[in-house]
N, C-alpha and C. Protein backbone atom coordinates (compact mmCIF):
# COMPACT_ATOMS: atom_id res chain seq x y z
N UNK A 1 12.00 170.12 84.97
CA UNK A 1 13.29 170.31 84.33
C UNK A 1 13.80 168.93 83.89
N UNK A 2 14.19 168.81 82.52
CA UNK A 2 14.52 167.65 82.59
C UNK A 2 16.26 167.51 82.60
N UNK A 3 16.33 166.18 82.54
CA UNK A 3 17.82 165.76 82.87
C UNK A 3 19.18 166.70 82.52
N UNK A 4 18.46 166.28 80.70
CA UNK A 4 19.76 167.04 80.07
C UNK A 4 19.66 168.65 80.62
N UNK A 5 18.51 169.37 80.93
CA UNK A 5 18.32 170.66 81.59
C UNK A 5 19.34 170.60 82.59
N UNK A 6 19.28 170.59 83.36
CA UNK A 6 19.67 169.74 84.48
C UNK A 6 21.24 169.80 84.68
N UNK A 7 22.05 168.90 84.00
CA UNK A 7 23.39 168.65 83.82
C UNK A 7 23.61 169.81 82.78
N UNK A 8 23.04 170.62 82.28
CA UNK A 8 23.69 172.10 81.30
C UNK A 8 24.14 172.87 82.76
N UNK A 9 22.59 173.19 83.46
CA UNK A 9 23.19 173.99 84.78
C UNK A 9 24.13 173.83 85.74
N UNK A 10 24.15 172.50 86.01
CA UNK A 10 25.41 172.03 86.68
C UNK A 10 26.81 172.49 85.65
N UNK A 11 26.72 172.44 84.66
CA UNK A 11 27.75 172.74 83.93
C UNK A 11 28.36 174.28 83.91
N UNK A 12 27.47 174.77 84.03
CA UNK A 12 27.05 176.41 84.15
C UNK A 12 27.69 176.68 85.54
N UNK A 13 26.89 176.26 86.17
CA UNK A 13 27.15 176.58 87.95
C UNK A 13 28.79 176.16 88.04
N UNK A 14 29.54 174.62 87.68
CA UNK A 14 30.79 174.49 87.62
C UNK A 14 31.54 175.05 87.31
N UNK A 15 30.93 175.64 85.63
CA UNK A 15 32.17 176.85 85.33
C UNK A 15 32.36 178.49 86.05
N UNK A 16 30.99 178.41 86.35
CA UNK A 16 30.98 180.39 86.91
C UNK A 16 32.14 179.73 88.42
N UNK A 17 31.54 178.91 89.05
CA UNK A 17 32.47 178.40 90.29
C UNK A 17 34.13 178.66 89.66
N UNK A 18 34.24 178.14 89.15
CA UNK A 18 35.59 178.15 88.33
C UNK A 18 36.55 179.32 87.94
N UNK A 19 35.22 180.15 87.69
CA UNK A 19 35.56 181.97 87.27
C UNK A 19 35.86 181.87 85.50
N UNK A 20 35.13 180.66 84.95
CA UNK A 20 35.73 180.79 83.44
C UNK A 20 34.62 181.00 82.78
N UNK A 21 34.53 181.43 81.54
CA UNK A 21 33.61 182.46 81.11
C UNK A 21 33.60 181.22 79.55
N UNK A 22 32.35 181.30 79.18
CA UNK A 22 31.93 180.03 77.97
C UNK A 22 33.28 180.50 77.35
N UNK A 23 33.74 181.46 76.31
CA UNK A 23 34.62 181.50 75.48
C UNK A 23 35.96 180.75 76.22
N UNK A 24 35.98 180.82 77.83
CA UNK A 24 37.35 180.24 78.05
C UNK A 24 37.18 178.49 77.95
N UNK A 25 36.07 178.42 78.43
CA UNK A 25 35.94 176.90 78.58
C UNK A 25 35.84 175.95 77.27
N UNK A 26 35.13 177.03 76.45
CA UNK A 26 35.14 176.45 75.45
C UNK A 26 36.39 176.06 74.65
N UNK A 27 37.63 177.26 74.87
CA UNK A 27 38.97 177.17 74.28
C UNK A 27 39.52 176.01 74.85
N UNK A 28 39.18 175.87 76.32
CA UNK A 28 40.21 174.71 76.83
C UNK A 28 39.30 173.72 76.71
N UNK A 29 38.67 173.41 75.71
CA UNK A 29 37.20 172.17 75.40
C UNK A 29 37.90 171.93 74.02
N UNK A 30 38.47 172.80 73.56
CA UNK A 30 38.95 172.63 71.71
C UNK A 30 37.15 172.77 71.51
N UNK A 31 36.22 173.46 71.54
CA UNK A 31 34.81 173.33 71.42
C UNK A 31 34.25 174.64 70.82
N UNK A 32 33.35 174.71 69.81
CA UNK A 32 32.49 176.16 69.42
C UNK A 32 32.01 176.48 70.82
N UNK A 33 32.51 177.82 71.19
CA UNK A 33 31.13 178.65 72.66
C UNK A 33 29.77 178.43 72.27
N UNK A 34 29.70 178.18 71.10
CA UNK A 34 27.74 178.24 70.62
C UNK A 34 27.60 176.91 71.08
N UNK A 35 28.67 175.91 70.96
CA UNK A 35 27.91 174.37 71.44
C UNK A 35 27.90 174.58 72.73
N UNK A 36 28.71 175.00 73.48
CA UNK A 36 28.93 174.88 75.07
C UNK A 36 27.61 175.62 75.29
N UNK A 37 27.59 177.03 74.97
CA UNK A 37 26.21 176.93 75.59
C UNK A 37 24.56 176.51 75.22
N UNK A 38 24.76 175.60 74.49
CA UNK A 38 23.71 175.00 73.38
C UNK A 38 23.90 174.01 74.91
N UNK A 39 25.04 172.98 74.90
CA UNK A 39 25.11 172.35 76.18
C UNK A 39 24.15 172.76 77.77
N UNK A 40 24.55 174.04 78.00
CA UNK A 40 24.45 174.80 79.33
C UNK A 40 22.75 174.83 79.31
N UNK A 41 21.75 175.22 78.22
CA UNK A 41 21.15 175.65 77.74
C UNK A 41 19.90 174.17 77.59
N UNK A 42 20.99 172.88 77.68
CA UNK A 42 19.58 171.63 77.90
C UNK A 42 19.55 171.06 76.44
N UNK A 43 19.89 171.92 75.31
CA UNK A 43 19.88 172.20 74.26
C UNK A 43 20.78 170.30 73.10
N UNK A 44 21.55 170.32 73.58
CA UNK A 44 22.62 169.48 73.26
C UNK A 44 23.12 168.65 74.65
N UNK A 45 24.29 168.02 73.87
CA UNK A 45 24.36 167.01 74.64
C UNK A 45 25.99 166.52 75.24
N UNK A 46 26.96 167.04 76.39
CA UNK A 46 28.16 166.84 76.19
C UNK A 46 28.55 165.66 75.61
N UNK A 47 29.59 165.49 74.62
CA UNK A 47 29.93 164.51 74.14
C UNK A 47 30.42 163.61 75.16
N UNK A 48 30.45 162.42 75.20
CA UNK A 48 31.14 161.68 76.81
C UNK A 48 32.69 161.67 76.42
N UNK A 49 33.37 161.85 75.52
CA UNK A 49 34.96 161.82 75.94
C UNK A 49 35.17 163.35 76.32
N UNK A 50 33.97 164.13 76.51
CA UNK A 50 34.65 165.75 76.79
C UNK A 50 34.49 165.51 78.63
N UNK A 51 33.01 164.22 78.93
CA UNK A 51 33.00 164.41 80.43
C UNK A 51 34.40 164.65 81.40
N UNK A 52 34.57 163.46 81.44
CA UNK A 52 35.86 163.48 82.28
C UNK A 52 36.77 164.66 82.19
N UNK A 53 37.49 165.17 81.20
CA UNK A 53 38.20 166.33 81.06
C UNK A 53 37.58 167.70 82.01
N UNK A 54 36.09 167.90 81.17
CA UNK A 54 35.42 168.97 82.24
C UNK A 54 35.49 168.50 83.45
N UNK A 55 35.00 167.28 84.17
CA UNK A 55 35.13 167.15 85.38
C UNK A 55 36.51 167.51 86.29
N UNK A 56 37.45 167.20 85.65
CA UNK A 56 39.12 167.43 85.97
C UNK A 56 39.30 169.42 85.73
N UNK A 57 38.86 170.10 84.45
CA UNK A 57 39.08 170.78 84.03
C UNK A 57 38.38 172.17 85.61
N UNK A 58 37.10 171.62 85.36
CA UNK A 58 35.87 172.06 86.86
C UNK A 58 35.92 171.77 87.76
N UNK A 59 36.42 170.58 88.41
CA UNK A 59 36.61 170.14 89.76
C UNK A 59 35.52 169.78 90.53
N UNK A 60 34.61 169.34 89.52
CA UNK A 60 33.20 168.56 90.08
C UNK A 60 32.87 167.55 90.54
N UNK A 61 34.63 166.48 90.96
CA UNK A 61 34.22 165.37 91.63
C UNK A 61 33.66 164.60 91.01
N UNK A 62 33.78 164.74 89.58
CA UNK A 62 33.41 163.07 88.61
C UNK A 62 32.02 163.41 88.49
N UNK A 63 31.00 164.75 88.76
CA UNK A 63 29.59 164.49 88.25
C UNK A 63 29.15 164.48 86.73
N UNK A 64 30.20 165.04 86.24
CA UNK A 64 29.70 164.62 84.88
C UNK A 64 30.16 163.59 84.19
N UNK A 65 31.17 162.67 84.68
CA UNK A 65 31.13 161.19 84.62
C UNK A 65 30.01 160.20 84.88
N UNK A 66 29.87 160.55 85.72
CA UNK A 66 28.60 159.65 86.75
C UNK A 66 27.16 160.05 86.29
N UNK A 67 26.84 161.20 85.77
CA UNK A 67 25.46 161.66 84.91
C UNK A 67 25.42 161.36 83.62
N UNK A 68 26.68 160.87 83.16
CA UNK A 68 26.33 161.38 81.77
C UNK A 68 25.67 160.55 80.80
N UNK A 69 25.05 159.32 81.61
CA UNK A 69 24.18 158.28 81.14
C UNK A 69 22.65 158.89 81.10
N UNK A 70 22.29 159.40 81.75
CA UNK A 70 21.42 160.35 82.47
C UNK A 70 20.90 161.39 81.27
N UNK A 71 22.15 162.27 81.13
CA UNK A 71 21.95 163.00 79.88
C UNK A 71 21.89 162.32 78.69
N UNK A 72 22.12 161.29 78.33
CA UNK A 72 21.85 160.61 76.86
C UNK A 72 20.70 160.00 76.85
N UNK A 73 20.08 159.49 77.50
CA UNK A 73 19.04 158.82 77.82
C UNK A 73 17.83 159.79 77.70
N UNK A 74 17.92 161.15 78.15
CA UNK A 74 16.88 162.52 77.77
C UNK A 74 16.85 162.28 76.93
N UNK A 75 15.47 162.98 76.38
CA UNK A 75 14.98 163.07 74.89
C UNK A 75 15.63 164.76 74.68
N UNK A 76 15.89 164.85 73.36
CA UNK A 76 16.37 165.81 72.72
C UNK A 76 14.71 166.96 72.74
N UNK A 77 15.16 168.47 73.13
CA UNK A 77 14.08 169.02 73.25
C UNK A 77 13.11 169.36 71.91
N UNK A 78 11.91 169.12 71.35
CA UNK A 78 11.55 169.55 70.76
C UNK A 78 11.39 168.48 68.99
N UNK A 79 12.18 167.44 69.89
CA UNK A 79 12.56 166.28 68.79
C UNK A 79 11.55 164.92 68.71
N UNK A 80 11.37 164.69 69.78
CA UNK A 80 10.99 163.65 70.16
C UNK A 80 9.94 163.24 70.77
N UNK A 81 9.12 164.94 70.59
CA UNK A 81 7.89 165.33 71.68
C UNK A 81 6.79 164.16 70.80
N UNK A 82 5.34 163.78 71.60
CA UNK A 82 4.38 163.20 70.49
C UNK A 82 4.03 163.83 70.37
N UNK A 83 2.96 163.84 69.19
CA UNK A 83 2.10 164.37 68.56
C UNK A 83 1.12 165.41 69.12
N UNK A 84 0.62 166.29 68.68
CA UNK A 84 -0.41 166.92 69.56
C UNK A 84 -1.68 166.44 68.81
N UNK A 85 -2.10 165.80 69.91
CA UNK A 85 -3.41 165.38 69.85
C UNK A 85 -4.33 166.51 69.53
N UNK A 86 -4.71 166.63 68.13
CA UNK A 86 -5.61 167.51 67.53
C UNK A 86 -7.03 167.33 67.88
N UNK A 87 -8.25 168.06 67.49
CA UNK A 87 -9.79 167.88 67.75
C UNK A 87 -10.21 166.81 66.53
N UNK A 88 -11.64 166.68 66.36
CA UNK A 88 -12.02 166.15 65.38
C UNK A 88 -11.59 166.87 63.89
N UNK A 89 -11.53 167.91 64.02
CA UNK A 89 -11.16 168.70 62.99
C UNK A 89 -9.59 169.64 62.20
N UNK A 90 -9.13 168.88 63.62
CA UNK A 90 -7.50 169.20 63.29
C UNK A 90 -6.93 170.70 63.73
N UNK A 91 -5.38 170.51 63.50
CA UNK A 91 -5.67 172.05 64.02
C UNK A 91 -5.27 173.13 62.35
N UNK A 92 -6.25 173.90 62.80
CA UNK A 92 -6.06 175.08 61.45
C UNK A 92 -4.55 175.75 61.70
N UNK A 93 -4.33 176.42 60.85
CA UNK A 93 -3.31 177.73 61.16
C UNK A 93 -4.37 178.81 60.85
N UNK A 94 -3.68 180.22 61.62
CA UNK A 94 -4.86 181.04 60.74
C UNK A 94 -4.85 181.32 59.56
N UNK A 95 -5.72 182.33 59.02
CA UNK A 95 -6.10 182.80 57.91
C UNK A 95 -4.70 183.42 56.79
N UNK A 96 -4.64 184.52 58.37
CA UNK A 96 -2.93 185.56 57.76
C UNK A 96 -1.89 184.57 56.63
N UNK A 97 -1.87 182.80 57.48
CA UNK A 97 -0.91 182.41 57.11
C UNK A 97 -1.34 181.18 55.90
N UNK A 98 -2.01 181.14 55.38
CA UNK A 98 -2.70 180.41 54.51
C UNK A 98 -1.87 181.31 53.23
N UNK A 99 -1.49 180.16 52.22
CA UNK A 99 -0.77 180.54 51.02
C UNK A 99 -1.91 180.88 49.80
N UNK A 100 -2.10 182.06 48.67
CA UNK A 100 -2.38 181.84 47.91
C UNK A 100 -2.94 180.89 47.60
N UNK A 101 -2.14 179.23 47.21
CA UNK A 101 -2.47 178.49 46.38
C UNK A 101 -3.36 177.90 47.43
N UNK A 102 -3.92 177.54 48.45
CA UNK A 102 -4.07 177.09 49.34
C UNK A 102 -5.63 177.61 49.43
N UNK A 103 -6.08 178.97 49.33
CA UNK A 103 -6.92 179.49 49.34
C UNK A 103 -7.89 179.29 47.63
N UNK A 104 -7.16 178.99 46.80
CA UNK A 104 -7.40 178.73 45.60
C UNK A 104 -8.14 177.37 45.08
N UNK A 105 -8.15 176.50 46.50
CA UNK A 105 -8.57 175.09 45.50
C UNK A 105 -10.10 174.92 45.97
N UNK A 106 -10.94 174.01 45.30
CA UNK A 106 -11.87 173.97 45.20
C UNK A 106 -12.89 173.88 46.70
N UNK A 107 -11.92 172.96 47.56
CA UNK A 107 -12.09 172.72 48.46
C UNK A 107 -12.66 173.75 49.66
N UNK A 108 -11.57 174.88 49.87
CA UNK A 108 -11.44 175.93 50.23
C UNK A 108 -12.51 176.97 49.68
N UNK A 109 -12.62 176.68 48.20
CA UNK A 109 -13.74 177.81 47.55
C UNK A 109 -15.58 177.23 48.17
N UNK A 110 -15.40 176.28 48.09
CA UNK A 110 -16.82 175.34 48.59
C UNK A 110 -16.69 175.85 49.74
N UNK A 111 -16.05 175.81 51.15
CA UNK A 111 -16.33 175.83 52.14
C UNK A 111 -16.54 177.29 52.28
N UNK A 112 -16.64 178.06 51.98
CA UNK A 112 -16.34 179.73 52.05
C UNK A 112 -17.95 180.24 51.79
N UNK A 113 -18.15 179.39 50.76
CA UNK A 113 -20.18 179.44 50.10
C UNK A 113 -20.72 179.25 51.22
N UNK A 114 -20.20 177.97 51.46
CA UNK A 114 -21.11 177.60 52.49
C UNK A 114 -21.06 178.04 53.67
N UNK A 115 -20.44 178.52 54.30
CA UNK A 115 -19.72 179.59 55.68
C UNK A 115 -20.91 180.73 55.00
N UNK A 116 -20.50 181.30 54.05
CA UNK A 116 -21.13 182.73 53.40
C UNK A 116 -22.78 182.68 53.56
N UNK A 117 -22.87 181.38 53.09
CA UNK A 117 -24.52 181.15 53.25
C UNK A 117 -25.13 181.06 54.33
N UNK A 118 -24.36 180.24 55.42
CA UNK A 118 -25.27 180.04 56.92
C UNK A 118 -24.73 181.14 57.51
N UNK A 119 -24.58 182.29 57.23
CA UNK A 119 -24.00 183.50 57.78
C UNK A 119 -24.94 184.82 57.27
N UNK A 120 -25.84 184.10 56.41
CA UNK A 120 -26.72 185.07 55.60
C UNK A 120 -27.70 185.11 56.63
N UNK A 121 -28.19 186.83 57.15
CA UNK A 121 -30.11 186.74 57.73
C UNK A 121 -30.72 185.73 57.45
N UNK A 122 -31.06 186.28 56.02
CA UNK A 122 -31.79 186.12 54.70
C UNK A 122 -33.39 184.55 55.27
């Protein structure tokens, strides 16, 4: 789990503790419910002038003061991942998803002969 994971659930766990439901927290956040739980979710990232308020607002004893270096410092999910180390040959998509034009160039027409041919009894 990483960090920013992490401090969403604490955020989560603070508010159900609380008895306030995303749409309330979010109202007393001045905040979209889709960010809060984009937040909750690992997804995003509390802004740091909202920490303190939630902490006061939740009664968490300053943890999202004290984390919220923690959470910026995470990498954003899905952003920042490296590369996937492909084979010698890369990775294909399948067939289904191959475009028209894609299937059309010469390249593609050559390799298909030749597939066709070492595929022959013959």
């Amino acid at each position: 789990m990483s960090a920013r994971a992490l401090y969403g659930a604490e955020l989560r766990y603070y508010r159900e503790r609380a008895g306030l439901s995303l749409v309330e927290l979010a109202a007393k956040l001045h905040i979209e419910m889709s960010f809060l739980a984009r937040i909750e979710q690992g997804e995003r990232r509390l802004p740091d002038e909202l920490a303190t308020v939630v902490d006061e607002l939740l009664d968490s004893c300053g943890f999202f003061e004290r984390n919220i270096e923690a959470a910026r410092s995470a990498p954003t999910p899905g952003r920042l991942a490296p590369p996937a180390t492909a084979g010698r040959r890369g990775c294909r998509a399948p067939r289904s998803c191959w475009t028209r034009a894609a299937r059309a160039t010469p390249r593609y027409s050559a390799r298909r002969r030749c597939t066709a041919r070492s595929a022959d009894p013959r």
